[in-house]
N, C-alpha and C. Protein backbone atom coordinates (compact mmCIF):
# COMPACT_ATOMS: atom_id res chain seq x y z
N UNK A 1 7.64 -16.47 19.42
CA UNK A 1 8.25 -16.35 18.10
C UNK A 1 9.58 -15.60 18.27
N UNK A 2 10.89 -15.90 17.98
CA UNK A 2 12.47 -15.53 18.10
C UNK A 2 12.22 -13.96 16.93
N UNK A 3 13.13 -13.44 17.03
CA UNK A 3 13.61 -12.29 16.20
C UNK A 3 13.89 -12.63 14.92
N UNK A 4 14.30 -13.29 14.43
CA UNK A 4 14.19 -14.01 13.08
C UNK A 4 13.26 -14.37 12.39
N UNK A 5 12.07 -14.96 12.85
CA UNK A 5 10.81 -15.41 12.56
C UNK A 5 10.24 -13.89 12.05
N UNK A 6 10.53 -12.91 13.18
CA UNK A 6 9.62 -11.63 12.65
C UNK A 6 10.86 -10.56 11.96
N UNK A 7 11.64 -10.51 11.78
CA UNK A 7 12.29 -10.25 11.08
C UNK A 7 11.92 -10.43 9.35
N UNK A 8 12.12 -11.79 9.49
CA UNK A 8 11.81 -12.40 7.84
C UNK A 8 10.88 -11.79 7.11
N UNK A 9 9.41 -11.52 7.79
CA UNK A 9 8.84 -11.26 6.44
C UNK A 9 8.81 -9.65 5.79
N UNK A 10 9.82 -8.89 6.59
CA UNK A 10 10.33 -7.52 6.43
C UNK A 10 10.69 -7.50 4.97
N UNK A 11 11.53 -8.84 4.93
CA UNK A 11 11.98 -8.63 3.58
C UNK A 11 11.16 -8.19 2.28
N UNK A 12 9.85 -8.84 2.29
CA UNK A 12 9.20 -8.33 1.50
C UNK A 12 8.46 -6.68 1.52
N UNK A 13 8.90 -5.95 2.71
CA UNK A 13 8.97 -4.64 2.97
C UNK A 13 10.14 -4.29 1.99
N UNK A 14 11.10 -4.27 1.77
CA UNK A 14 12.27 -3.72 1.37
C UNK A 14 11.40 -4.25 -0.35
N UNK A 15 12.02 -5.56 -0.75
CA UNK A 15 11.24 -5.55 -1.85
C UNK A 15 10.22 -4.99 -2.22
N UNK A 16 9.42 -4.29 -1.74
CA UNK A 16 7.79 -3.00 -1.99
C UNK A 16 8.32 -2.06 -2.42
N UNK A 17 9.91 -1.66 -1.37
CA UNK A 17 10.17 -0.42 -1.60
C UNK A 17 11.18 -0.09 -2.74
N UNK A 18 12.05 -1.09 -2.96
CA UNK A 18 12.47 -1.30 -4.04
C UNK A 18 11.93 -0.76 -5.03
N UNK A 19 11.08 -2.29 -5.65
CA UNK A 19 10.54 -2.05 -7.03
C UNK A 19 9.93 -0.62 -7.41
N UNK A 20 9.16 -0.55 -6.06
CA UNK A 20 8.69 0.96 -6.54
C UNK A 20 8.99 1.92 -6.46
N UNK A 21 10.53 2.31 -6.07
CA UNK A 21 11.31 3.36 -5.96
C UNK A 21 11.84 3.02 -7.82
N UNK A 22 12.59 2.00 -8.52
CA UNK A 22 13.30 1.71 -9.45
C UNK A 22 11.87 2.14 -10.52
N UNK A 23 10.78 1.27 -10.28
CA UNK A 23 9.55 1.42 -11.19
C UNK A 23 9.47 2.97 -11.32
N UNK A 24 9.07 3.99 -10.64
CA UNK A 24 8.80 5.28 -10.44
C UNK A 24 10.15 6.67 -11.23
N UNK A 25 11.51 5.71 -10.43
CA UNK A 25 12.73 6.36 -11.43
C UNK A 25 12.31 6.33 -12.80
N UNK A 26 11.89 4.72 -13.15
CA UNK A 26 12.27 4.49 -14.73
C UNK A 26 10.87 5.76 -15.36
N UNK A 27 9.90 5.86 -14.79
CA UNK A 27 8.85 6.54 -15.15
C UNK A 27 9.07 7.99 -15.16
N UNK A 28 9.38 8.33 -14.51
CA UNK A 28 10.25 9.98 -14.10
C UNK A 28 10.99 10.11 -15.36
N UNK A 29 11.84 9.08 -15.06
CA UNK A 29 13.07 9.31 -16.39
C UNK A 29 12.45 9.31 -17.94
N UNK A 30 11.40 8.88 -17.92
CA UNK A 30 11.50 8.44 -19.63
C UNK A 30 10.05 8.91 -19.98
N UNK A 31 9.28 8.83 -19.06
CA UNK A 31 7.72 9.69 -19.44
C UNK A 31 7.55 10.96 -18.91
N UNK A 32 7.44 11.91 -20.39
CA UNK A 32 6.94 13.45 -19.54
C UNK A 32 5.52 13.07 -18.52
N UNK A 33 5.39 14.33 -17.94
CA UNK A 33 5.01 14.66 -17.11
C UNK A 33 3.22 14.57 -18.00
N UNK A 34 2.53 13.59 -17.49
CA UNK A 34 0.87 14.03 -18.63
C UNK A 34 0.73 13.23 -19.66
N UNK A 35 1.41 12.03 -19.34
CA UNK A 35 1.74 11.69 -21.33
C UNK A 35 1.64 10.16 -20.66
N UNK A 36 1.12 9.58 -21.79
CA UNK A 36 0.57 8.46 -21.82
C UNK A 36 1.54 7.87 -22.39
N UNK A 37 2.53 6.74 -22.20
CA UNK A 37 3.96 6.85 -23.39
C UNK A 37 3.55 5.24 -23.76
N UNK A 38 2.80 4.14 -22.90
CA UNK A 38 2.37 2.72 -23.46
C UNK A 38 0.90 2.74 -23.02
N UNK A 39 0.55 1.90 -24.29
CA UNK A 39 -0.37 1.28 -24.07
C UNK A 39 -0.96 0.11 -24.24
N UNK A 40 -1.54 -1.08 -23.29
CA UNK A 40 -1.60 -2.44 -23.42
C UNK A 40 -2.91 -2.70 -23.54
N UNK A 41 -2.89 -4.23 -24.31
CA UNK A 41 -4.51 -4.88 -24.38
C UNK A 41 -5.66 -3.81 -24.58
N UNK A 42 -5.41 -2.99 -25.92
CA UNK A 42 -6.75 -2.31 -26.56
C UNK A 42 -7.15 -1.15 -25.24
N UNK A 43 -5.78 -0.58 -24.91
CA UNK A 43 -5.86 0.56 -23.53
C UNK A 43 -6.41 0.13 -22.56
N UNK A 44 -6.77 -1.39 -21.82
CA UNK A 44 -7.01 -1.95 -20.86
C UNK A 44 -6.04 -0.88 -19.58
N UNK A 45 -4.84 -1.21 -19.57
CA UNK A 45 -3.35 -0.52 -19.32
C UNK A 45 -2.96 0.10 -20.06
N UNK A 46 -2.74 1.42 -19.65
CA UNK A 46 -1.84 2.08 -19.96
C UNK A 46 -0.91 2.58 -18.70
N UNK A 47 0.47 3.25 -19.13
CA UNK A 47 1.87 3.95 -18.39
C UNK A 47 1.68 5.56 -18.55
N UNK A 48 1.19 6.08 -17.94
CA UNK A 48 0.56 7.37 -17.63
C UNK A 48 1.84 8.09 -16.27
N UNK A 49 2.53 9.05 -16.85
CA UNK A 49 3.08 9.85 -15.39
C UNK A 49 2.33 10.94 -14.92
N UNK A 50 1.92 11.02 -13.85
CA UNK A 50 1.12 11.89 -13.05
C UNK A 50 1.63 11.87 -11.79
N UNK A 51 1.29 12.88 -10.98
CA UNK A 51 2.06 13.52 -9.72
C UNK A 51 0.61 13.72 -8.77
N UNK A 52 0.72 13.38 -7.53
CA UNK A 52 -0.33 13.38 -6.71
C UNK A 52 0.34 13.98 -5.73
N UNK A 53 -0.13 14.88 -5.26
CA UNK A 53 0.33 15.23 -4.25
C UNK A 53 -0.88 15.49 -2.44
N UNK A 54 -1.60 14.57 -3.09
CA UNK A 54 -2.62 14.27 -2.16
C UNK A 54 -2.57 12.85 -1.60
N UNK A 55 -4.42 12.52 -1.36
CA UNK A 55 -4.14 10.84 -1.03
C UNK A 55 -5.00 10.29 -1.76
N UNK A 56 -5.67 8.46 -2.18
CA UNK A 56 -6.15 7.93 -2.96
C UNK A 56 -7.18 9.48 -3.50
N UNK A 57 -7.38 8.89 -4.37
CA UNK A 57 -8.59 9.56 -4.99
C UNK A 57 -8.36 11.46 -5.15
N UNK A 58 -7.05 11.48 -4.98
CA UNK A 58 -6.88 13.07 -4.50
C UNK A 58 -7.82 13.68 -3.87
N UNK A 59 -7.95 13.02 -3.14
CA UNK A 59 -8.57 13.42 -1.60
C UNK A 59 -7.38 14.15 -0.78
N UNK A 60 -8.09 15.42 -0.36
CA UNK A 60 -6.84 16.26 0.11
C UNK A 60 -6.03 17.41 -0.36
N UNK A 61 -6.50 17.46 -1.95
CA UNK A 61 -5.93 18.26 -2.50
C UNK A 61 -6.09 19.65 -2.31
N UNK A 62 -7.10 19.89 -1.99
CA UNK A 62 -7.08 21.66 -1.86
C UNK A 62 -6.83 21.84 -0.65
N UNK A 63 -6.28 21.13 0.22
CA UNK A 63 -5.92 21.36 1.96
C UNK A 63 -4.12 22.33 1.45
N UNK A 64 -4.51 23.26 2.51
CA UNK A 64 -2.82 23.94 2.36
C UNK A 64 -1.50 22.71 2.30
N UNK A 65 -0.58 23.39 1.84
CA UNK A 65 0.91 22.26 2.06
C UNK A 65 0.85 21.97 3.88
N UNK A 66 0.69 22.83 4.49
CA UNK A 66 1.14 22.27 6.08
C UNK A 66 0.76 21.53 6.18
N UNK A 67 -0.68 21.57 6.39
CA UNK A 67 -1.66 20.77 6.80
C UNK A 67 -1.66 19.28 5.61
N UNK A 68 -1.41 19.60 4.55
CA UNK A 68 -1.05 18.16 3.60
C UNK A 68 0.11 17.21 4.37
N UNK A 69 1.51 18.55 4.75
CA UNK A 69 2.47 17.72 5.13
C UNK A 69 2.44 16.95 6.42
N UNK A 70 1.73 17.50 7.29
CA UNK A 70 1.49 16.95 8.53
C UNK A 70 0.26 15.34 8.39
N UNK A 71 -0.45 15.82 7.52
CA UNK A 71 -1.50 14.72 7.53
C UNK A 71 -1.74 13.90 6.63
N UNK A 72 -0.63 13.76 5.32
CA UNK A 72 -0.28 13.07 4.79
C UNK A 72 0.97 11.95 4.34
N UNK A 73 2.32 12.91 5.35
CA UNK A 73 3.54 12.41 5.26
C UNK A 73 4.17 12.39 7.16
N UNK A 74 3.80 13.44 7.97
CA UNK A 74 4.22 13.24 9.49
C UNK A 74 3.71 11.78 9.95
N UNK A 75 2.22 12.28 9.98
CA UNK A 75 0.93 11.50 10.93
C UNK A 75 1.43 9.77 10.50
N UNK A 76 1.13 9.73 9.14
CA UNK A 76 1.21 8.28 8.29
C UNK A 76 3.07 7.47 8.72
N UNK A 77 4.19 8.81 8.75
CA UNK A 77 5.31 8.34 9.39
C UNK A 77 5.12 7.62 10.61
N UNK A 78 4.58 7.96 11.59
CA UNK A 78 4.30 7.65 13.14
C UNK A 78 3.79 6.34 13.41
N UNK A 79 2.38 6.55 12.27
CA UNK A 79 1.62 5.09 12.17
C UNK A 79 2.55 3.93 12.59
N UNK A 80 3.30 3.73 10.98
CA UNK A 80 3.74 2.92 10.26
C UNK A 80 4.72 2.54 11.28
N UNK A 81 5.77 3.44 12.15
CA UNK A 81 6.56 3.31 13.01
C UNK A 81 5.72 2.54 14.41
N UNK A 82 5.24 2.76 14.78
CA UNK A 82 4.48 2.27 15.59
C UNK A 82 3.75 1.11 15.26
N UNK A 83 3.42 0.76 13.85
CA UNK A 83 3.15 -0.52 13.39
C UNK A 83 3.68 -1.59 13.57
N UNK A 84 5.23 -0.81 13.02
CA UNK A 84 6.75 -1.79 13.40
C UNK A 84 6.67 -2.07 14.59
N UNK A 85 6.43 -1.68 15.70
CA UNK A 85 7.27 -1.62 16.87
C UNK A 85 6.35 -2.72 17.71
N UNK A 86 4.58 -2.79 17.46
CA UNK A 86 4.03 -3.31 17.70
C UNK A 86 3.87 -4.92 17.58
N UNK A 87 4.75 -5.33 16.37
CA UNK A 87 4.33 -6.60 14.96
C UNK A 87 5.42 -7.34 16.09
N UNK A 88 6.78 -6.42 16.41
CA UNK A 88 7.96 -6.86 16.80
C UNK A 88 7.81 -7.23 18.73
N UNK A 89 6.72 -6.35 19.31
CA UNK A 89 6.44 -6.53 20.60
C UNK A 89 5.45 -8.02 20.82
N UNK A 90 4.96 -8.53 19.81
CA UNK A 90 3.44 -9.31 20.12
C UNK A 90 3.56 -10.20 19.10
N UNK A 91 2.69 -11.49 19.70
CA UNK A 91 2.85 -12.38 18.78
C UNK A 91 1.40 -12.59 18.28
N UNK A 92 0.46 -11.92 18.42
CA UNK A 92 -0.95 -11.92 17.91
C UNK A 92 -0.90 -12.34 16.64
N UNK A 93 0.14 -11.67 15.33
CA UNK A 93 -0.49 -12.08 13.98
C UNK A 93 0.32 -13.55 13.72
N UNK A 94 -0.54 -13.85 12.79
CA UNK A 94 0.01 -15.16 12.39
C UNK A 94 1.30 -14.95 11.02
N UNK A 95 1.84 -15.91 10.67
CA UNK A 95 2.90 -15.74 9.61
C UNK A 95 2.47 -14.99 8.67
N UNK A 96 1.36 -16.05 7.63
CA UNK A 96 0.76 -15.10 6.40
C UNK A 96 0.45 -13.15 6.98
N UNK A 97 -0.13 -13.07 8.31
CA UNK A 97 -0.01 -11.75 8.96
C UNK A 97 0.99 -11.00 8.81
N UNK A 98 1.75 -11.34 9.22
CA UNK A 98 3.25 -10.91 9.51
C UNK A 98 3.69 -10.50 7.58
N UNK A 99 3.47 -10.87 7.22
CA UNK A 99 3.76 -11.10 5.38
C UNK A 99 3.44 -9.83 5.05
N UNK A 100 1.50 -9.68 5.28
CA UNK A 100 0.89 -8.96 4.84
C UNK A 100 0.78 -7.44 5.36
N UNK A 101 1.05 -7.18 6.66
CA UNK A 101 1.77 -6.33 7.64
C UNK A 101 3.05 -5.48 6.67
N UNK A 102 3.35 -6.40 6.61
CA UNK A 102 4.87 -6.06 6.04
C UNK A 102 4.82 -5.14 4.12
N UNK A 103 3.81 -6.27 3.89
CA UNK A 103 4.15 -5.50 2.34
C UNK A 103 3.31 -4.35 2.40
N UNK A 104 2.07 -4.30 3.37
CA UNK A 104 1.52 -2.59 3.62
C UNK A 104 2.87 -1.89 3.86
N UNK A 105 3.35 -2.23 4.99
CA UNK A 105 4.73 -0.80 5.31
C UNK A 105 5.28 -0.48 4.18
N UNK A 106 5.52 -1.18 3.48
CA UNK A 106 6.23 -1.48 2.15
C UNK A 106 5.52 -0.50 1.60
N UNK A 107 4.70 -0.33 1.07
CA UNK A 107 3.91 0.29 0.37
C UNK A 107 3.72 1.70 0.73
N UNK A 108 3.65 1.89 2.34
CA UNK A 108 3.28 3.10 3.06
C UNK A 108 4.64 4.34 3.01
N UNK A 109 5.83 3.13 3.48
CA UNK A 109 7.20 3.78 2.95
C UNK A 109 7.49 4.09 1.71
N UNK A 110 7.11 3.42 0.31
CA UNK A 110 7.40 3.67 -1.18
C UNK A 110 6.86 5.17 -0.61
N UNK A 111 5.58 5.27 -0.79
CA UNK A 111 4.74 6.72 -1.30
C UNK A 111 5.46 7.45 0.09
N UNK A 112 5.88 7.03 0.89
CA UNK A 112 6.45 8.57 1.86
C UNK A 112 7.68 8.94 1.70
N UNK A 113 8.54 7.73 0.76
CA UNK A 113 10.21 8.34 0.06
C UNK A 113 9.37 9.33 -0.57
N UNK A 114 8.63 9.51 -1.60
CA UNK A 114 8.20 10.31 -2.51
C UNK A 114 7.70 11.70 -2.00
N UNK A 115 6.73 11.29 -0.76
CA UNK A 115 6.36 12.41 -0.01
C UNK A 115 7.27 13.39 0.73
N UNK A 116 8.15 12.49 1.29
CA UNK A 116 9.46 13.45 1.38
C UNK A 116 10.34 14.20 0.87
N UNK A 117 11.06 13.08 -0.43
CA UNK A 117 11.92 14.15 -1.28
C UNK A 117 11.34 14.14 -2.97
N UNK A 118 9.90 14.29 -3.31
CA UNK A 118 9.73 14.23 -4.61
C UNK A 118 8.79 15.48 -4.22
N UNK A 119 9.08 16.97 -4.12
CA UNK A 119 8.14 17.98 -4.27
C UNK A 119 7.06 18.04 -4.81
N UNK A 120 6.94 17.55 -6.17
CA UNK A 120 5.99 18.03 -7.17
C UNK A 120 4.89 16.60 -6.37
N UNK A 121 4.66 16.07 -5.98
CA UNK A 121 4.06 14.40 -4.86
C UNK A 121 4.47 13.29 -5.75
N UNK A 122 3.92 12.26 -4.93
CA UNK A 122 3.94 10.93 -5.26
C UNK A 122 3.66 10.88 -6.93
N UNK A 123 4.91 9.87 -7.43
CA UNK A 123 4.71 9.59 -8.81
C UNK A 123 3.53 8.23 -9.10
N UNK A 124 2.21 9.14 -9.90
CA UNK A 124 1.80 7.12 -9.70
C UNK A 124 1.63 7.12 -11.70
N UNK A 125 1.47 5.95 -11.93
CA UNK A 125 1.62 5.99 -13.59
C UNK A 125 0.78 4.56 -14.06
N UNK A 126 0.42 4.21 -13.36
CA UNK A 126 -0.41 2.54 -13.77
C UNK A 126 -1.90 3.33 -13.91
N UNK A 127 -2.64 3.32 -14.83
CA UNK A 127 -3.55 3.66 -15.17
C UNK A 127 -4.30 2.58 -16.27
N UNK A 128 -5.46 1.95 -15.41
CA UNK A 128 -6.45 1.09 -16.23
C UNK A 128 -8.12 1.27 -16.13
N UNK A 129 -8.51 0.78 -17.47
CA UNK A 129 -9.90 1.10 -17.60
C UNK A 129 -10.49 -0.05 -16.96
N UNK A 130 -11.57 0.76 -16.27
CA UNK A 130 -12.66 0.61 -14.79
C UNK A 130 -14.05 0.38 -16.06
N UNK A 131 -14.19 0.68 -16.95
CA UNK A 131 -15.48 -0.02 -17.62
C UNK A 131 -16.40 0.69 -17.24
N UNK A 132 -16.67 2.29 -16.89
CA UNK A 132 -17.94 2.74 -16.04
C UNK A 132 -18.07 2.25 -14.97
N UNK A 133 -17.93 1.35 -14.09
CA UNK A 133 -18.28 0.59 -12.99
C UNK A 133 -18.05 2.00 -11.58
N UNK A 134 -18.83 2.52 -10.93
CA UNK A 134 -19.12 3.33 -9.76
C UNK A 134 -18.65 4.78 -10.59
N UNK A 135 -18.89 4.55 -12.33
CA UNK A 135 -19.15 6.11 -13.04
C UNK A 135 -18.02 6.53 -12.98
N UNK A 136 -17.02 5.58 -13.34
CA UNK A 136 -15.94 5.91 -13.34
C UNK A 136 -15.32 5.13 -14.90
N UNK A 137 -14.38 5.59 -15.86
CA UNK A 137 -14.16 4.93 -16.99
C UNK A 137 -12.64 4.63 -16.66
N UNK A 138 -12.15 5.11 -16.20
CA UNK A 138 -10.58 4.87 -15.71
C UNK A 138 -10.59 4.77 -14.39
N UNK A 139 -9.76 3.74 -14.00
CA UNK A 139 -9.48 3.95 -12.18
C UNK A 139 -8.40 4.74 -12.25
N UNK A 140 -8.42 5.28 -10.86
CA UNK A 140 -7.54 6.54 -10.42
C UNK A 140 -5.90 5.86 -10.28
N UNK A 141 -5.11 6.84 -11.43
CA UNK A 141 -4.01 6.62 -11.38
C UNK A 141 -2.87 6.00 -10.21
N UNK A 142 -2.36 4.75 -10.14
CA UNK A 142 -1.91 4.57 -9.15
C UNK A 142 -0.36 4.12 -8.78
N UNK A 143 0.44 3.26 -8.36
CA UNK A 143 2.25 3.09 -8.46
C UNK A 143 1.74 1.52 -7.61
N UNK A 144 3.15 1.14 -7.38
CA UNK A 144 3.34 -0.16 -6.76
C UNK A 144 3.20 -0.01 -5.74
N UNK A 145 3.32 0.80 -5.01
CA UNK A 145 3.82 1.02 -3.39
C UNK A 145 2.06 0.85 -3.06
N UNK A 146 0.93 1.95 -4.11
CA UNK A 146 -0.55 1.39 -3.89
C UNK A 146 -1.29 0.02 -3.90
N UNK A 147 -0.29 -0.62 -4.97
CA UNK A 147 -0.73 -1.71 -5.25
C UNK A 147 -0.56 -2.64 -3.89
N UNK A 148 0.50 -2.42 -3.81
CA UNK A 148 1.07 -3.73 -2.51
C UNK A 148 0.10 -3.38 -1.38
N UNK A 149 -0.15 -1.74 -0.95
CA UNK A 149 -0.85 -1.67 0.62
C UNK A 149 -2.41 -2.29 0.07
N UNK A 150 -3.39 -2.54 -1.00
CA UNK A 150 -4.33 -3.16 -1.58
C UNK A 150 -4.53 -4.20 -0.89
N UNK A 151 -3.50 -4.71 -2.15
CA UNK A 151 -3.29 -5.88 -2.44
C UNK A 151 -3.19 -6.70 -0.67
N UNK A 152 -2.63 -6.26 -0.31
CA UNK A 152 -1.86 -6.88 1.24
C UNK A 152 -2.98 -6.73 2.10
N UNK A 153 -3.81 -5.34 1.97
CA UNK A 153 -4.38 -4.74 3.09
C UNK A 153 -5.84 -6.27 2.87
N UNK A 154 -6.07 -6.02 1.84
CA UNK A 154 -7.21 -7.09 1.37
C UNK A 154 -6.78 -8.60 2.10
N UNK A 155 -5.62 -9.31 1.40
CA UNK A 155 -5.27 -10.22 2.08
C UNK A 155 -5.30 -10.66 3.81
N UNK A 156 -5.08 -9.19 4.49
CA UNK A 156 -4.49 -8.75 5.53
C UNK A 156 -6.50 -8.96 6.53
N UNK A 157 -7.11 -7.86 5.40
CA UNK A 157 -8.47 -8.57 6.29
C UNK A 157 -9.22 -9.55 5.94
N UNK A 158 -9.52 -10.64 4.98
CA UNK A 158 -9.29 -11.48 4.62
C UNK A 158 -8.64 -12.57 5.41
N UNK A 159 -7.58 -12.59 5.93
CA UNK A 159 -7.34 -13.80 7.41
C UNK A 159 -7.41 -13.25 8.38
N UNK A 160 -7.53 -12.02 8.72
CA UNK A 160 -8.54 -11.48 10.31
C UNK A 160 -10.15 -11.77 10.23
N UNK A 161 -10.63 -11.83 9.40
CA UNK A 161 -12.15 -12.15 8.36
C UNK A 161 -12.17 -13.96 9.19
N UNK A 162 -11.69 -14.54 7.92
CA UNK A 162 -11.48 -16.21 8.36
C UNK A 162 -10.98 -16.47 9.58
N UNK A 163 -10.27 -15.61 10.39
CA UNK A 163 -9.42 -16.49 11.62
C UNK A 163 -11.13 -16.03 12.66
N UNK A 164 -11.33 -14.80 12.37
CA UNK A 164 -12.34 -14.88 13.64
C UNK A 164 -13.68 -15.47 13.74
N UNK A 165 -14.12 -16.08 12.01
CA UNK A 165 -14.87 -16.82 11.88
C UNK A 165 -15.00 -18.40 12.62
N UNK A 166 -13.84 -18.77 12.62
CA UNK A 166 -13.15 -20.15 13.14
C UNK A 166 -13.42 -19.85 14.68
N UNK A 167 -13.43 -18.77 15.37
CA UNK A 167 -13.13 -18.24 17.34
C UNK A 167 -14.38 -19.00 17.47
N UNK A 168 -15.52 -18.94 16.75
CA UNK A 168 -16.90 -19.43 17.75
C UNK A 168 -16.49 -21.01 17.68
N UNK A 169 -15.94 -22.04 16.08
CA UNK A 169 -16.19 -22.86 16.30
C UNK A 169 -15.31 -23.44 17.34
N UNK A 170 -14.12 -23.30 17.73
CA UNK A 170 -12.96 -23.71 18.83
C UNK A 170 -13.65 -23.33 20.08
N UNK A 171 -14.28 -22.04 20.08
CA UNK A 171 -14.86 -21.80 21.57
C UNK A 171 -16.12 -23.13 21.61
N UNK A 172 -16.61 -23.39 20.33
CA UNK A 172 -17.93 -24.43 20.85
C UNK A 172 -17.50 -26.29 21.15
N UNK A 173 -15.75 -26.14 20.35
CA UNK A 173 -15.15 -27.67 20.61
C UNK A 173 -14.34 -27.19 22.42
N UNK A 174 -14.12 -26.35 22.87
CA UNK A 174 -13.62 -26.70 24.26
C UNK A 174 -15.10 -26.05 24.70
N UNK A 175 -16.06 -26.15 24.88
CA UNK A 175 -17.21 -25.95 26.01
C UNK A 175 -18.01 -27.18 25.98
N UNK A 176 -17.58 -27.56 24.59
CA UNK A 176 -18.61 -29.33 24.36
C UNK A 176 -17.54 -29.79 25.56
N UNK A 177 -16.54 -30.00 25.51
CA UNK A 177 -15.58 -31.04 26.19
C UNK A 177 -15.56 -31.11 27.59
N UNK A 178 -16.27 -30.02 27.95
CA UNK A 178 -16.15 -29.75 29.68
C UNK A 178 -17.55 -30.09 30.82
């Protein structure tokens, strides 16, 4: 695969980081801090600004700042760098791979602009009702940059899921043949 081929689906890295740098401004800017400012489909959705300065589920939160900064914004830097470097060395994933690869970084970079220069943490503001489902009535406040590493990460195992399902039947069409 040429440098172009893996290049390309970066783009939708930059687009992750985009929207959810512009999404997060407009939220900063115009919703205090705690305040619910929309609400959609009978509070299905609501636009909630809240500040995390942990990880999903504020998991993490009572850990000191060092130890937050090292193991929530260093460690996760390194990953992600090394993710890159890997996608760009090897041709293991397939295109849709390469896609889904990409809009995780996307996602991993949104929330570590934030982790870097937004003190108070990560802005997340998408807040929808979960119905009680695992005793929960709201899911945990979240931003785009969450959505995309999901969204992607799902996709992402999902054709590692299907591709290795397919390994036995190809291994059983070249052992018939021989």
């Amino acid at each position: 695969m040429n440098l172009k081929n893996k290049l390309i689906p970066f783009s939708i890295t930059f687009f992750v980081i985009l929207v959810d740098q512009i999404t997060k401004y407009i939220v900063v800017k115009t919703v205090p801090l705690f305040v619910i400012k929309f609400s959609f489909f009978d509070e299905f959705l609501r636009i909630v600004h809240v500040r995390n300065k942990a990880i999903a589920f504020s998991i993490g939160s009572g850990l000191p700042d060092d130890v937050r900064t090292i193991a929530f914004s260093i460690f996760p830097l390194i990953i992600l760098i090394l993710l890159i470097i890997y996608i760009f060395r090897t041709n293991e994933f397939t295109i849709p791979q390469r896609w889904f690869l990409s809009g995780i970084i996307g996602g991993g970079f949104g929330n570590l602009i934030d982790r870097f220069f937004r003190p108070d943490g990560v802005v997340d503001f998408i807040d929808v009702k979960f119905f009680g489902i695992f005793g929960l009535e709201r899911w945990p406040t979240f931003n785009v940059a969450d959505s995309a590493i999901v969204v992607c990460g799902i996709l992402l195992f999902a054709s590692l899921f299907f591709k290795s399902k397919k390994s036995p039947e190809t291994m059983d069409s070249v052992t018939s043949t021989e």
